[in-house]
Structure formats: C-alpha cells, structure tokens
N, C-alpha and C. Protein backbone atom coordinates (compact mmCIF):
# COMPACT_ATOMS: atom_id res chain seq x y z
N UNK A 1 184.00 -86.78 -152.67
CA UNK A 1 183.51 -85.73 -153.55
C UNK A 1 182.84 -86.36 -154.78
N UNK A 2 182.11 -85.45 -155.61
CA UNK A 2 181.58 -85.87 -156.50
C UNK A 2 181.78 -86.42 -157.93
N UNK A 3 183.35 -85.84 -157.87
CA UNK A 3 184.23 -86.13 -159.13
C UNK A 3 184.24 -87.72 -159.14
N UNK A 4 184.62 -88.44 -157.72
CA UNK A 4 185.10 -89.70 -157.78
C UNK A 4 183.88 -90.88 -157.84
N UNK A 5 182.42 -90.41 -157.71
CA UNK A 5 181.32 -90.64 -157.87
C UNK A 5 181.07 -91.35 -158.69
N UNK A 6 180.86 -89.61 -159.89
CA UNK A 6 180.63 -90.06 -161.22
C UNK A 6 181.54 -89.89 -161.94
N UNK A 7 181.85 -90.86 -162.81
CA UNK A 7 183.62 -90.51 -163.99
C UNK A 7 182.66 -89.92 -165.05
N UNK A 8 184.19 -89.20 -165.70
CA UNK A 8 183.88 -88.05 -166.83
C UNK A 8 183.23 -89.51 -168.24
N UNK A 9 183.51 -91.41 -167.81
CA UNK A 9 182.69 -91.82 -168.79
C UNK A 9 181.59 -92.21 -169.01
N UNK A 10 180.85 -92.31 -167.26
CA UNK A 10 179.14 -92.45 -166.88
C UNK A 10 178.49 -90.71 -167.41
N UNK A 11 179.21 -89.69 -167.05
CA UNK A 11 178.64 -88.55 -167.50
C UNK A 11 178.45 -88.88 -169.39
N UNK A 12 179.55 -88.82 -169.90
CA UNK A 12 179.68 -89.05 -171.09
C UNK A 12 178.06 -89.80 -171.45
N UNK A 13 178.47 -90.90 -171.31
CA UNK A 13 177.18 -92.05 -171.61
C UNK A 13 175.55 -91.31 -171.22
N UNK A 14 175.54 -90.55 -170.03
CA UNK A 14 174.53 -90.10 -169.93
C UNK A 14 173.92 -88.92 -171.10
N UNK A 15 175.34 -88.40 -171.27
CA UNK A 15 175.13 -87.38 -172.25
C UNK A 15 174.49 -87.71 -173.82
N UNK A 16 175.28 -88.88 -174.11
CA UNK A 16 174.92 -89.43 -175.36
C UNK A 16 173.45 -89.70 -175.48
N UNK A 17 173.02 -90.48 -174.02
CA UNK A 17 171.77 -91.02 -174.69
C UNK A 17 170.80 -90.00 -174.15
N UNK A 18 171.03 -88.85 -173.21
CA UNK A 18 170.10 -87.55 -173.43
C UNK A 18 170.03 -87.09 -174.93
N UNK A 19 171.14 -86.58 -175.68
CA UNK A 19 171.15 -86.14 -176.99
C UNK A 19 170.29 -86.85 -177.66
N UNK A 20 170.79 -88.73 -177.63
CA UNK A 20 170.01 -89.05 -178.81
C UNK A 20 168.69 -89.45 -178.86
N UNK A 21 168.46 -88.92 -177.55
CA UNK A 21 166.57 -89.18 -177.07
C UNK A 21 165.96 -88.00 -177.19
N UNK A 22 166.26 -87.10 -177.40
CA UNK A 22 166.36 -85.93 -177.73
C UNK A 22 165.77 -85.66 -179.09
N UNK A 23 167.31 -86.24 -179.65
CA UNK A 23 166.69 -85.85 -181.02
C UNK A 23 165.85 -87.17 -181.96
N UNK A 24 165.83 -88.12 -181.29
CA UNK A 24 165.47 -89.61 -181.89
C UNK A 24 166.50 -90.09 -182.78
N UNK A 25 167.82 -90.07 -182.08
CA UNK A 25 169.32 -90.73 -183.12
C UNK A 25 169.64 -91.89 -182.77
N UNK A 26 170.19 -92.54 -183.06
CA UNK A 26 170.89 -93.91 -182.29
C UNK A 26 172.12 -92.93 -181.73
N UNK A 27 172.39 -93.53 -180.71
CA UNK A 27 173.17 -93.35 -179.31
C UNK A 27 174.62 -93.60 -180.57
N UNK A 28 174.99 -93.97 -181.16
CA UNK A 28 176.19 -94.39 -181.76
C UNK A 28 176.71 -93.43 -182.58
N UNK A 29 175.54 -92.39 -183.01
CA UNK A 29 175.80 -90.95 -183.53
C UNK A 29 176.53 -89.82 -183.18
N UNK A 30 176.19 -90.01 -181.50
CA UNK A 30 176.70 -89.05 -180.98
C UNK A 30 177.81 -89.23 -180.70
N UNK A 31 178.64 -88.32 -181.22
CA UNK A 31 180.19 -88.76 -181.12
C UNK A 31 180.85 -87.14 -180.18
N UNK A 32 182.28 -87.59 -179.29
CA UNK A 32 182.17 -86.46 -178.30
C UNK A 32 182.38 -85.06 -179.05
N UNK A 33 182.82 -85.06 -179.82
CA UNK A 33 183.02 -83.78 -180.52
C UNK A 33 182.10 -83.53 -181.88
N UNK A 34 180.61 -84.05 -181.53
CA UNK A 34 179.90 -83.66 -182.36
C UNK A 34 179.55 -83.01 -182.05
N UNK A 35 179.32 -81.69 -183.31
CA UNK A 35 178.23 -80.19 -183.55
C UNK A 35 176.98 -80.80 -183.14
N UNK A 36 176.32 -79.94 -182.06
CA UNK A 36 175.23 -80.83 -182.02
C UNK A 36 174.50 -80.10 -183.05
N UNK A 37 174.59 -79.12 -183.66
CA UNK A 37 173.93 -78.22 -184.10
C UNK A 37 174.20 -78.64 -186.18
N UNK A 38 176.01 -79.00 -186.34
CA UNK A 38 175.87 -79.22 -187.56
C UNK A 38 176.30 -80.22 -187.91
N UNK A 39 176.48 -81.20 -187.39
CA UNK A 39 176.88 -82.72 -187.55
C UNK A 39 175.58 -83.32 -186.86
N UNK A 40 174.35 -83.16 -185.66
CA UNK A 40 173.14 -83.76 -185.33
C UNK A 40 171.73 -83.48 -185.78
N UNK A 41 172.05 -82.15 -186.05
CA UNK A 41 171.02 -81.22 -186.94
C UNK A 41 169.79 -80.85 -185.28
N UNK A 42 170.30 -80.75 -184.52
CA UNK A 42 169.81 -79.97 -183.21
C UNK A 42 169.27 -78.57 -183.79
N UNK A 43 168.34 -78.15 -182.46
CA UNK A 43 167.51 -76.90 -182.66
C UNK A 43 167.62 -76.20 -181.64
N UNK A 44 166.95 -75.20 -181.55
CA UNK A 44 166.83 -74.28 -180.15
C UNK A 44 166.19 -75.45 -179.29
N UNK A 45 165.24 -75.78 -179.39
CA UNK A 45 164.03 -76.85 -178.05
C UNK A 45 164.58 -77.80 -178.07
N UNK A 46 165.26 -78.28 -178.82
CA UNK A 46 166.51 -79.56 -178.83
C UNK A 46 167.47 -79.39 -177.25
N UNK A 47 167.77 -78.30 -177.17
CA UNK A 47 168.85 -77.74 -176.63
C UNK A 47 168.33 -77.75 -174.85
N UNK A 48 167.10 -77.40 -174.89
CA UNK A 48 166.24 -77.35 -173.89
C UNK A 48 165.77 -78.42 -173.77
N UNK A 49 165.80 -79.42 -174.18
CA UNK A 49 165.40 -81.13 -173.89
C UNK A 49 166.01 -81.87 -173.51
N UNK A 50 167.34 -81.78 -174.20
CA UNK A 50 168.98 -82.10 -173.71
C UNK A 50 169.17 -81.52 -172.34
N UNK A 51 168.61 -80.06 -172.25
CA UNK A 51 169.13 -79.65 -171.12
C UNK A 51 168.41 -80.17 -169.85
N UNK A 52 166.92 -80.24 -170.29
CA UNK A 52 166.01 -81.09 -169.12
C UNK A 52 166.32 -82.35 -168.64
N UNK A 53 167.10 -83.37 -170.31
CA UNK A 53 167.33 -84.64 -169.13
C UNK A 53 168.18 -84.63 -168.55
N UNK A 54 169.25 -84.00 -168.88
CA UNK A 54 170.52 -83.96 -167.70
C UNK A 54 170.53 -83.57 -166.14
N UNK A 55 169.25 -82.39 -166.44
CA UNK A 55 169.02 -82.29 -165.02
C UNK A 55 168.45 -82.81 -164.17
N UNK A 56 167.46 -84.08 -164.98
CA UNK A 56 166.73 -85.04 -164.33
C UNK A 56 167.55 -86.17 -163.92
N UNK A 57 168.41 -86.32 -164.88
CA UNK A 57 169.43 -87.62 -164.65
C UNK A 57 170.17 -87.20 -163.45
N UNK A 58 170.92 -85.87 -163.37
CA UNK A 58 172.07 -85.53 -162.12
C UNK A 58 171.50 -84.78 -161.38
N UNK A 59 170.20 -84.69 -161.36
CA UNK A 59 169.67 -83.22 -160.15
C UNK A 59 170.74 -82.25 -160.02
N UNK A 60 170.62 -81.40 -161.31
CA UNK A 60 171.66 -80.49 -161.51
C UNK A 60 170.40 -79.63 -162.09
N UNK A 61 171.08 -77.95 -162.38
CA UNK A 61 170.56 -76.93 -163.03
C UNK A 61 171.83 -76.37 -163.85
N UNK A 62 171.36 -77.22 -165.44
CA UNK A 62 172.36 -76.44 -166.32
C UNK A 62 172.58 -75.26 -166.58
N UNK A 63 173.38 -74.52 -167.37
CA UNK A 63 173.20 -72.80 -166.95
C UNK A 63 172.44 -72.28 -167.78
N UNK A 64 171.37 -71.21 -167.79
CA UNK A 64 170.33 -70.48 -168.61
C UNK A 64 171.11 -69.94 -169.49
N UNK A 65 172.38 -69.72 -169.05
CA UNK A 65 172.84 -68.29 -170.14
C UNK A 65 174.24 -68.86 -170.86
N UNK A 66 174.27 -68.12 -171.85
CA UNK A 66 175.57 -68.48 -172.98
C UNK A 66 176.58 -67.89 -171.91
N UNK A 67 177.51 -68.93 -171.48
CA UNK A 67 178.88 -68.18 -171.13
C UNK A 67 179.58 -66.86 -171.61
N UNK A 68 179.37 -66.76 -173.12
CA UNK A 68 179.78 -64.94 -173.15
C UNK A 68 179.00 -63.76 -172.43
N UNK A 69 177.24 -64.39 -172.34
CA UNK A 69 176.52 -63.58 -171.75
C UNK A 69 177.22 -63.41 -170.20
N UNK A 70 177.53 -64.32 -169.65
CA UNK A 70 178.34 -64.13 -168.27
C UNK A 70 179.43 -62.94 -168.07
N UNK A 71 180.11 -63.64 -169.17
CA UNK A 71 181.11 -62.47 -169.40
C UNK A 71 181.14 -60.78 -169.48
N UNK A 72 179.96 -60.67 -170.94
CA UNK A 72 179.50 -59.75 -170.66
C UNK A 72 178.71 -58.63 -169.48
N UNK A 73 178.27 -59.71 -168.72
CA UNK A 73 177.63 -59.18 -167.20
C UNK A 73 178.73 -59.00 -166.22
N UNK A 74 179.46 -59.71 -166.20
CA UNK A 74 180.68 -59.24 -165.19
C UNK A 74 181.73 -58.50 -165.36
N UNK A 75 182.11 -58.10 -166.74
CA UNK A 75 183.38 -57.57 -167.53
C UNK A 75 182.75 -56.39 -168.19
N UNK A 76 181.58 -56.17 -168.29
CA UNK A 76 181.15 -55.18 -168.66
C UNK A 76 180.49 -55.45 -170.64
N UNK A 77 179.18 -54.67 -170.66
CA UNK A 77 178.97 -54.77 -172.07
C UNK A 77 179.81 -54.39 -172.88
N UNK A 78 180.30 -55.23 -173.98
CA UNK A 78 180.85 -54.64 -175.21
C UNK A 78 182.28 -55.16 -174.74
N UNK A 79 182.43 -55.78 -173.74
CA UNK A 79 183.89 -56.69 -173.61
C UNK A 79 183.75 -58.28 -174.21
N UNK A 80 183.04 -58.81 -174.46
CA UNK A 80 182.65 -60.04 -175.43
C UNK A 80 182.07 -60.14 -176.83
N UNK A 81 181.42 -58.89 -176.57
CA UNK A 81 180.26 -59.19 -178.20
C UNK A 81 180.71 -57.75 -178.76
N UNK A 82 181.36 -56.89 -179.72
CA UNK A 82 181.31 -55.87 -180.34
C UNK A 82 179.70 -55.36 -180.99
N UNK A 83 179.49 -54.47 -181.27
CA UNK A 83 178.94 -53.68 -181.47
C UNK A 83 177.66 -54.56 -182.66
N UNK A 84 178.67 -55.24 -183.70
CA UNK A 84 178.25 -55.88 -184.25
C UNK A 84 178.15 -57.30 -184.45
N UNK A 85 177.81 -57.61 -182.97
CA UNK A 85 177.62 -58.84 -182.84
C UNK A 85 178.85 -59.78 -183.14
N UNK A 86 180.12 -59.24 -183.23
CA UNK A 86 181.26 -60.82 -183.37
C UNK A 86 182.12 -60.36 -181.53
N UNK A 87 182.61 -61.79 -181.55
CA UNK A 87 183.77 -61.88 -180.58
C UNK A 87 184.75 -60.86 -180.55
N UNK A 88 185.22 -60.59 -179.18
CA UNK A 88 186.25 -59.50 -179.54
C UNK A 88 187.49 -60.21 -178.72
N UNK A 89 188.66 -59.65 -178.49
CA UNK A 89 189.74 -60.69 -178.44
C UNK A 89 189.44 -60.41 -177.36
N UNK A 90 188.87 -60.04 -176.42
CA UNK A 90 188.61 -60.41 -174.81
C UNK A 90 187.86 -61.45 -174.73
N UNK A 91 187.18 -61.39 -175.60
CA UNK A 91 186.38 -63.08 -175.46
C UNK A 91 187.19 -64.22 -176.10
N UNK A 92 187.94 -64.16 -177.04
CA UNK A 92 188.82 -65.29 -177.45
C UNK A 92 189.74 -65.73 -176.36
N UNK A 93 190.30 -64.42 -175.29
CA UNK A 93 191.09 -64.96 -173.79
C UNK A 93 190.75 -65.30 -172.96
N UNK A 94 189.45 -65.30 -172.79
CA UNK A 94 188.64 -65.83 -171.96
C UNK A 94 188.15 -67.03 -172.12
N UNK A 95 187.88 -67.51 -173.29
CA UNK A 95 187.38 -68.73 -173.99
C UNK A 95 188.03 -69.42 -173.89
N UNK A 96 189.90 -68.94 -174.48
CA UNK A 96 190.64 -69.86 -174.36
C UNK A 96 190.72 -70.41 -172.89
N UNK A 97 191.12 -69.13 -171.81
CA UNK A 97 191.27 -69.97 -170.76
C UNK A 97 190.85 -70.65 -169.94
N UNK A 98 189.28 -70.17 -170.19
CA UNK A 98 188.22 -71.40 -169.21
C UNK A 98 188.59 -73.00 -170.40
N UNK A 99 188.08 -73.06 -171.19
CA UNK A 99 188.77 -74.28 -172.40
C UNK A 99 190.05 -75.02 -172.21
N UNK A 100 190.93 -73.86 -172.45
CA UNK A 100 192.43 -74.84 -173.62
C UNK A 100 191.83 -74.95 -174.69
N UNK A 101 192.70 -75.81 -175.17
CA UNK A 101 192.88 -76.43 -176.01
C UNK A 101 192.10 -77.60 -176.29
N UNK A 102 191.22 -77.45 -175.16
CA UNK A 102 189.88 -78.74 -175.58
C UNK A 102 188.71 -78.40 -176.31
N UNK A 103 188.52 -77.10 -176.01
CA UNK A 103 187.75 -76.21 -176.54
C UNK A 103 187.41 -75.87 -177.98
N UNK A 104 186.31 -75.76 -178.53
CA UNK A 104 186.47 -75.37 -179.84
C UNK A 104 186.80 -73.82 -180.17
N UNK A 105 187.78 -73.80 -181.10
CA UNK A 105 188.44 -72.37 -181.71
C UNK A 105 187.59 -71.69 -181.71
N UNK A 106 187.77 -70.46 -181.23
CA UNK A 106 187.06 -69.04 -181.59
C UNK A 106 187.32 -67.92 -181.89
N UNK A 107 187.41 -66.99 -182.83
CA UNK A 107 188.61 -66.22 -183.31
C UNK A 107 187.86 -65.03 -183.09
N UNK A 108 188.70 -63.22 -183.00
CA UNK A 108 187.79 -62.24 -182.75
C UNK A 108 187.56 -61.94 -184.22
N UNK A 109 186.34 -61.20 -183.97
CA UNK A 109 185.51 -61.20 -185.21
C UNK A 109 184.48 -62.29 -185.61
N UNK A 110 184.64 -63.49 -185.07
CA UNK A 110 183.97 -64.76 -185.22
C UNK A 110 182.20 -64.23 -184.56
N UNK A 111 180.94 -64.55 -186.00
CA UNK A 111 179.71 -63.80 -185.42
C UNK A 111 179.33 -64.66 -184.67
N UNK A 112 178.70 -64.12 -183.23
CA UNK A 112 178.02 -64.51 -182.11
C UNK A 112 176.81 -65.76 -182.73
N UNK A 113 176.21 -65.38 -183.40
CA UNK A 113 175.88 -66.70 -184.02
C UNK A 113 176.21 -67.96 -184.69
N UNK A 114 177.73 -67.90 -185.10
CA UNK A 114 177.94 -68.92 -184.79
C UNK A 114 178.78 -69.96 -183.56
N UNK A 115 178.56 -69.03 -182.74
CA UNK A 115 179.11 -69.85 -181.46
C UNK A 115 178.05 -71.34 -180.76
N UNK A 116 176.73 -71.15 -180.89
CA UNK A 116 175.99 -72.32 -180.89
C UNK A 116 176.83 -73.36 -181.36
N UNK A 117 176.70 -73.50 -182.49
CA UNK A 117 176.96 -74.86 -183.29
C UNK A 117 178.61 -75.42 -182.71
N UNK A 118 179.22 -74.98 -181.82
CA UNK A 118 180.49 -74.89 -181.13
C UNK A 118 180.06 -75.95 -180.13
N UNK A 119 179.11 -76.42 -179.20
CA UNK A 119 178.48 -77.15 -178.57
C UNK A 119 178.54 -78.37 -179.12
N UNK A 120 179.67 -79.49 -178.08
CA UNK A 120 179.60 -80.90 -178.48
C UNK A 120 179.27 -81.63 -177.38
N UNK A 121 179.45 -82.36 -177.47
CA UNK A 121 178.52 -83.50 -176.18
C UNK A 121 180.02 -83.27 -174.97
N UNK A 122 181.22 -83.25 -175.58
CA UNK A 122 182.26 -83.23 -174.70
C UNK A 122 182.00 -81.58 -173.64
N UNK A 123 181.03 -80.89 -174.49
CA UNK A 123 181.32 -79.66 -173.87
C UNK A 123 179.91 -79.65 -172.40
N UNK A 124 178.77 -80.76 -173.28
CA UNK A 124 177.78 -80.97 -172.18
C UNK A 124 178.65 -81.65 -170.70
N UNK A 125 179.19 -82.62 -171.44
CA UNK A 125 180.19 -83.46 -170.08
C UNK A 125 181.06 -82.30 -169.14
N UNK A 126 181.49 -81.56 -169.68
CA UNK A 126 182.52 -80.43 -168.63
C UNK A 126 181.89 -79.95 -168.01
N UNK A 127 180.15 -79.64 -168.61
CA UNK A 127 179.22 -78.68 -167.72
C UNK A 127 178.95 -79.36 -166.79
N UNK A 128 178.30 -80.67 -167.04
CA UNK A 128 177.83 -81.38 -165.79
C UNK A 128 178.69 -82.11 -165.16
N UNK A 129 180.21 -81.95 -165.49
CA UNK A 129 181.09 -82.74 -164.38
C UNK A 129 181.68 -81.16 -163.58
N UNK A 130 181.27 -79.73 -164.14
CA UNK A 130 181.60 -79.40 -163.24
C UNK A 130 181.01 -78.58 -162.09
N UNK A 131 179.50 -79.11 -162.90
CA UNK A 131 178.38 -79.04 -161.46
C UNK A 131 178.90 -80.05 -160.63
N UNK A 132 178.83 -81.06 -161.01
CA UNK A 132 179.03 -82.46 -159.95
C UNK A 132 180.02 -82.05 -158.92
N UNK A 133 180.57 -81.75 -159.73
CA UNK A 133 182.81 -81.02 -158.64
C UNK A 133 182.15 -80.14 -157.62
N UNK A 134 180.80 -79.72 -157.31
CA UNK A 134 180.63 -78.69 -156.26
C UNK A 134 180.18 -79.32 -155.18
N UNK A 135 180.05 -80.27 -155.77
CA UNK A 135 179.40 -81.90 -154.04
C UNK A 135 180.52 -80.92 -152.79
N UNK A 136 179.80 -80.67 -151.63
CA UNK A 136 180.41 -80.57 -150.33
C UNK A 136 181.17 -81.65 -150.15
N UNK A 137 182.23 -81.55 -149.12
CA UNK A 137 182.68 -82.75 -148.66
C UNK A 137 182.36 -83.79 -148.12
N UNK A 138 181.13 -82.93 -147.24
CA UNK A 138 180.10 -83.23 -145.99
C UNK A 138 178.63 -82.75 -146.30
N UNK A 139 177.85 -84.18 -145.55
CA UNK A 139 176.82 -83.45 -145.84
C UNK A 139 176.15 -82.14 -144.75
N UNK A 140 175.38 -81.43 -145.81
CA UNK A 140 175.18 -80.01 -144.27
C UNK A 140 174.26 -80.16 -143.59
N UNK A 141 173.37 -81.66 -144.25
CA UNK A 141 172.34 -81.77 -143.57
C UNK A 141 172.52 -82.86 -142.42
N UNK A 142 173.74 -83.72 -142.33
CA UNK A 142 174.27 -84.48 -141.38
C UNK A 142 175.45 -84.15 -140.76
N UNK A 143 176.32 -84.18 -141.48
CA UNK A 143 177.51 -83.36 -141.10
C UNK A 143 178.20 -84.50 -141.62
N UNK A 144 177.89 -86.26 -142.34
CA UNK A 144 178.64 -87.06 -142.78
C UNK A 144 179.26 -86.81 -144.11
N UNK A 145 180.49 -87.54 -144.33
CA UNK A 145 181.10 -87.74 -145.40
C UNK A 145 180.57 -88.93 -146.31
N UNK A 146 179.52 -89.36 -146.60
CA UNK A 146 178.74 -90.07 -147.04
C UNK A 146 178.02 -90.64 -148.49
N UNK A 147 178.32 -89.41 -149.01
CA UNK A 147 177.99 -89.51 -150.40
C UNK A 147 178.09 -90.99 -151.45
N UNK A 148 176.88 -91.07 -151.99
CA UNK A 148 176.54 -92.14 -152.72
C UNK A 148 175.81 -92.26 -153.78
N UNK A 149 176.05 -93.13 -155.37
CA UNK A 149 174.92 -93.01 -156.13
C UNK A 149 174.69 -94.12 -156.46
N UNK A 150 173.38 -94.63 -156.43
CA UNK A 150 172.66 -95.39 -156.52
C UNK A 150 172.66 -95.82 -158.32
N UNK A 151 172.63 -96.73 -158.55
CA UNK A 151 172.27 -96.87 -160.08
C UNK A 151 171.33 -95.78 -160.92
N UNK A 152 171.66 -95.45 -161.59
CA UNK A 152 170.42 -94.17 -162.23
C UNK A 152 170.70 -93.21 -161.45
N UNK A 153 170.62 -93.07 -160.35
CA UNK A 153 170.35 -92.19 -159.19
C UNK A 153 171.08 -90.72 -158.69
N UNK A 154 170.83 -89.38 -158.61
CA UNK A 154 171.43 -88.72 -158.50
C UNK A 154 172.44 -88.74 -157.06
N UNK A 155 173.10 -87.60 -157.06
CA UNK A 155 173.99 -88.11 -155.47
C UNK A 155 173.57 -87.75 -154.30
N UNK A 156 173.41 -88.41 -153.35
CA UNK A 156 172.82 -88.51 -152.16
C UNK A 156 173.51 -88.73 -151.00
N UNK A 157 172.92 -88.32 -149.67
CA UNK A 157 174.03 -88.92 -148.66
C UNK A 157 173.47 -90.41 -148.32
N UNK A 158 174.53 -90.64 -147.97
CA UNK A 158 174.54 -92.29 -147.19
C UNK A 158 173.54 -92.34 -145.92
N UNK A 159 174.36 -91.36 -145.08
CA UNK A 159 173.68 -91.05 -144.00
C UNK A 159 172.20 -90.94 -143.49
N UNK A 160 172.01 -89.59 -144.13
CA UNK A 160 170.39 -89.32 -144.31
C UNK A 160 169.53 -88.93 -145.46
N UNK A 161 170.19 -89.39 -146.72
CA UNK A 161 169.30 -89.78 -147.71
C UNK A 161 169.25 -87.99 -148.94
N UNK A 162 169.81 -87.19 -148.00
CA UNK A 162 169.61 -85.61 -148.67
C UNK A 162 170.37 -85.81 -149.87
N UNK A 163 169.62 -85.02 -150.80
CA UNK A 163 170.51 -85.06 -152.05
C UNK A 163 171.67 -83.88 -152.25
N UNK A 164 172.61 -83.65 -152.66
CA UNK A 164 174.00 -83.24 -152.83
C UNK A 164 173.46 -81.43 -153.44
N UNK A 165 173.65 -80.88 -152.05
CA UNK A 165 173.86 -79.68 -152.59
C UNK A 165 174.57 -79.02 -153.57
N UNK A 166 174.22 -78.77 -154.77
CA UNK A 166 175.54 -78.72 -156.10
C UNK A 166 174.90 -77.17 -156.42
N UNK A 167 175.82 -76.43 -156.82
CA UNK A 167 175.86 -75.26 -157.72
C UNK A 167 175.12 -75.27 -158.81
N UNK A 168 174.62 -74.61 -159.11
CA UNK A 168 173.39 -73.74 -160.39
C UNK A 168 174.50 -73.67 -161.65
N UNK A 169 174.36 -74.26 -162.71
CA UNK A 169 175.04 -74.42 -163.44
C UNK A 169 175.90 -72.59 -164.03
N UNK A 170 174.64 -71.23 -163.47
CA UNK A 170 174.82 -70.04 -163.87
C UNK A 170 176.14 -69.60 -162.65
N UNK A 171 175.71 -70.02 -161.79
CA UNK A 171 176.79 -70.01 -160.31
C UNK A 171 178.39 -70.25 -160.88
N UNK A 172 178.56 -71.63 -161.42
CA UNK A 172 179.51 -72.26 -161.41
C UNK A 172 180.36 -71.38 -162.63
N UNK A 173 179.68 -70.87 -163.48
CA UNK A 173 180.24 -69.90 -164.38
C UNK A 173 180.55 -68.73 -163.78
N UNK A 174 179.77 -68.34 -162.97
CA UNK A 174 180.12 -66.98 -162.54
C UNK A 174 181.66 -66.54 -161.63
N UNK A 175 181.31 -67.84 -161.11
CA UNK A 175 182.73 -68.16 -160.08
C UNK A 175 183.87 -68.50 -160.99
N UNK A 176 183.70 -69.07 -161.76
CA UNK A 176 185.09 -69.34 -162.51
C UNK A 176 185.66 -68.01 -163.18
N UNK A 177 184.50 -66.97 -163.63
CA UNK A 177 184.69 -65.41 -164.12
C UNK A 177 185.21 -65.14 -162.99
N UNK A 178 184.97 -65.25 -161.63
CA UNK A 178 185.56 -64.15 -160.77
C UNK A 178 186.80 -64.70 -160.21
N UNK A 179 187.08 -65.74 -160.30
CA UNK A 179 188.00 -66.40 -159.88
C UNK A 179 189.45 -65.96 -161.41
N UNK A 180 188.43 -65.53 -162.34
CA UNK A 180 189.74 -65.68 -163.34
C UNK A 180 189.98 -64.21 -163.46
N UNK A 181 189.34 -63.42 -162.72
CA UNK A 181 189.34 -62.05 -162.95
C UNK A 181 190.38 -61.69 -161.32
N UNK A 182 190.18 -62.60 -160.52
CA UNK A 182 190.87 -62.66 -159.30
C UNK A 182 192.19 -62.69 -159.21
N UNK A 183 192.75 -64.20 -160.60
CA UNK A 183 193.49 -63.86 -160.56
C UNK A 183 194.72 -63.00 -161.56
N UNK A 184 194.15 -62.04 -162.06
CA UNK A 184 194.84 -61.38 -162.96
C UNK A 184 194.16 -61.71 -163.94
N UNK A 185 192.75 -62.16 -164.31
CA UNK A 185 192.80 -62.38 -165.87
C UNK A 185 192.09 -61.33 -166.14
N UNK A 186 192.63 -60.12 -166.22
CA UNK A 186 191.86 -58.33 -166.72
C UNK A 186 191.37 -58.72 -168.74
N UNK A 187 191.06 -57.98 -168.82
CA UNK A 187 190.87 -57.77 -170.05
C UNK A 187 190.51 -56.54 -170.58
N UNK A 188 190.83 -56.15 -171.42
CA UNK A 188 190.22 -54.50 -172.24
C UNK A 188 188.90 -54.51 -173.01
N UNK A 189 188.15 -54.14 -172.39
CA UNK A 189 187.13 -53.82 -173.45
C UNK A 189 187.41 -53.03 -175.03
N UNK A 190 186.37 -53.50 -175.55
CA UNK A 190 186.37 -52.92 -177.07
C UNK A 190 185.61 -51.47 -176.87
N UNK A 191 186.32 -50.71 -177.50
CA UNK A 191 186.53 -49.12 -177.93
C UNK A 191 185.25 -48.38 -178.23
C-alpha cells in the first residue's frame, strides 16, 4: 500500500519545499505547525500553487473545497456555518473528530474566516498522506501487487508501469463524512 511507500517524513519534506517555492522562503521556515497564512504570510494563489505542486509531485488531486463546505453539503446547510458566518458546535464535533487533538482548535462561534489561517504544512501532510492511503492493493490494470516509487516519482506499478489509482482529494473527505455519519456521528443542526 501506499502508506508504506511514502512516510509521513518524504511527504513532510515535499510539503516544505512546495510551500517554500511557493512563496520564495527558505525551506527552513517552514515549520510543521506553521500558519501558512500568519506565521508565512501566504495568500489565496499561494494556496493554489502549493496546491499545484503537490499534485505534480504525488499525482494526486487536492480537495477544491474547505472541509466545512463538505460538511455543509452532506449534513445539511446551516449545520457548520450559522447564519452569520461562525462555526456552530456541529462543526467543532466534527473537526474535532476527523483531527484530535492534532488539529488546530476551533471553537463555536469561531468566524469562518478565520479558519484559513488554521492551515499548517502538518495539515497539507494528512491531506496528501491520506490520498496516498487510497493506493489499491493491486493493480486494476494488472492485477499485481507491485507498487513502486521511483525517486521524485509518483506511485506506479512495478508490473505495468500504470500509475496508482488514488482518490480525489474531495472523495476522500466525503467518505470520511459518511463513514462518520455511518457510524453514529449525527449532529443537530443550528435552529
């Protein structure tokens, strides 16, 4: 599988020096629990540059949409974002439990704008290690257990060279919503 591929410290490293090519930083800046937003001084197209090399580096598709937006689409409007734009404690239980405690705090009432600046390089690494985690066992285009990465190189089979069918970074969110809604994780919408 793809976990044993790539470790959460080649992702890491990739992450760093996407960010700091990104923004033109030295690589030594980026630290894992930096704001990219208020400790790197990142932007919106920042965010989208970061997001392009990662997908060039892992032949991955990071996700288009803010994870609350997910939420909100599957749990219904007005179960994440109140009326006036802050968190509502369905989104703080939800946050927490896709997260823990690795996660940065989010309290209800906390405004939807500042959830950006919540984005650290540790949080890019979870995304793209847990695209990577969707590697088949096998490939579907051989049927081998084969998987391999080449230096630089995204993951591929051994066999016949196909690259690693992986989940849409919007996919991999969605499934973890339905999976947490599967198993008992209900929530109440706001009033």
């Amino acid at each position: 599988m793809a976990e044993s591929l790539i470790s959460p410290d080649q992702i890491y490293r990739e992450v760093q020096k996407a960010i700091a090519d990104a923004l033109q930083i030295s690589e030594q800046k980026v630290e894992p629990d930096s704001s990219l937003i208020r400790d790197l001084a990142a932007e919106s197209l920042d965010f989208i540059d970061i997001n392009f090399r990662l997908e060039q580096r892992f032949n991955v598709e990071m996700p288009r949409k803010y994870f609350l937006e997910h939420v909100e689409e599957l749990f219904g409007e007005g179960t994440a974002i109140d009326e006036s734009g802050r968190l509502t404690e369905a989104a703080v239980t939800i946050w927490n439990a896709r997260l823990g405690s690795a996660g940065p705090r989010v309290h209800a009432g906390m405004p939807l704008d500042d959830v950006p600046a919540l984005v650290t390089p540790r949080t890019l690494v979870m995304i793209v290690g847990e695209i990577l985690a969707t590697c088949p066992a096998t490939c579907p285009s051989c049927g081998k257990a084969a998987w391999a990465v080449a230096d630089g190189s995204p993951i591929t089979c051994g066999g016949c060279g196909a690259h690693a069918p992986l989940l849409a970074g919007d996919d991999v969110i969605r499934r973890w919503l339905e999976d947490f809604r599967a198993r008992g994780g209900s929530v109440s919408r706001a009033s």
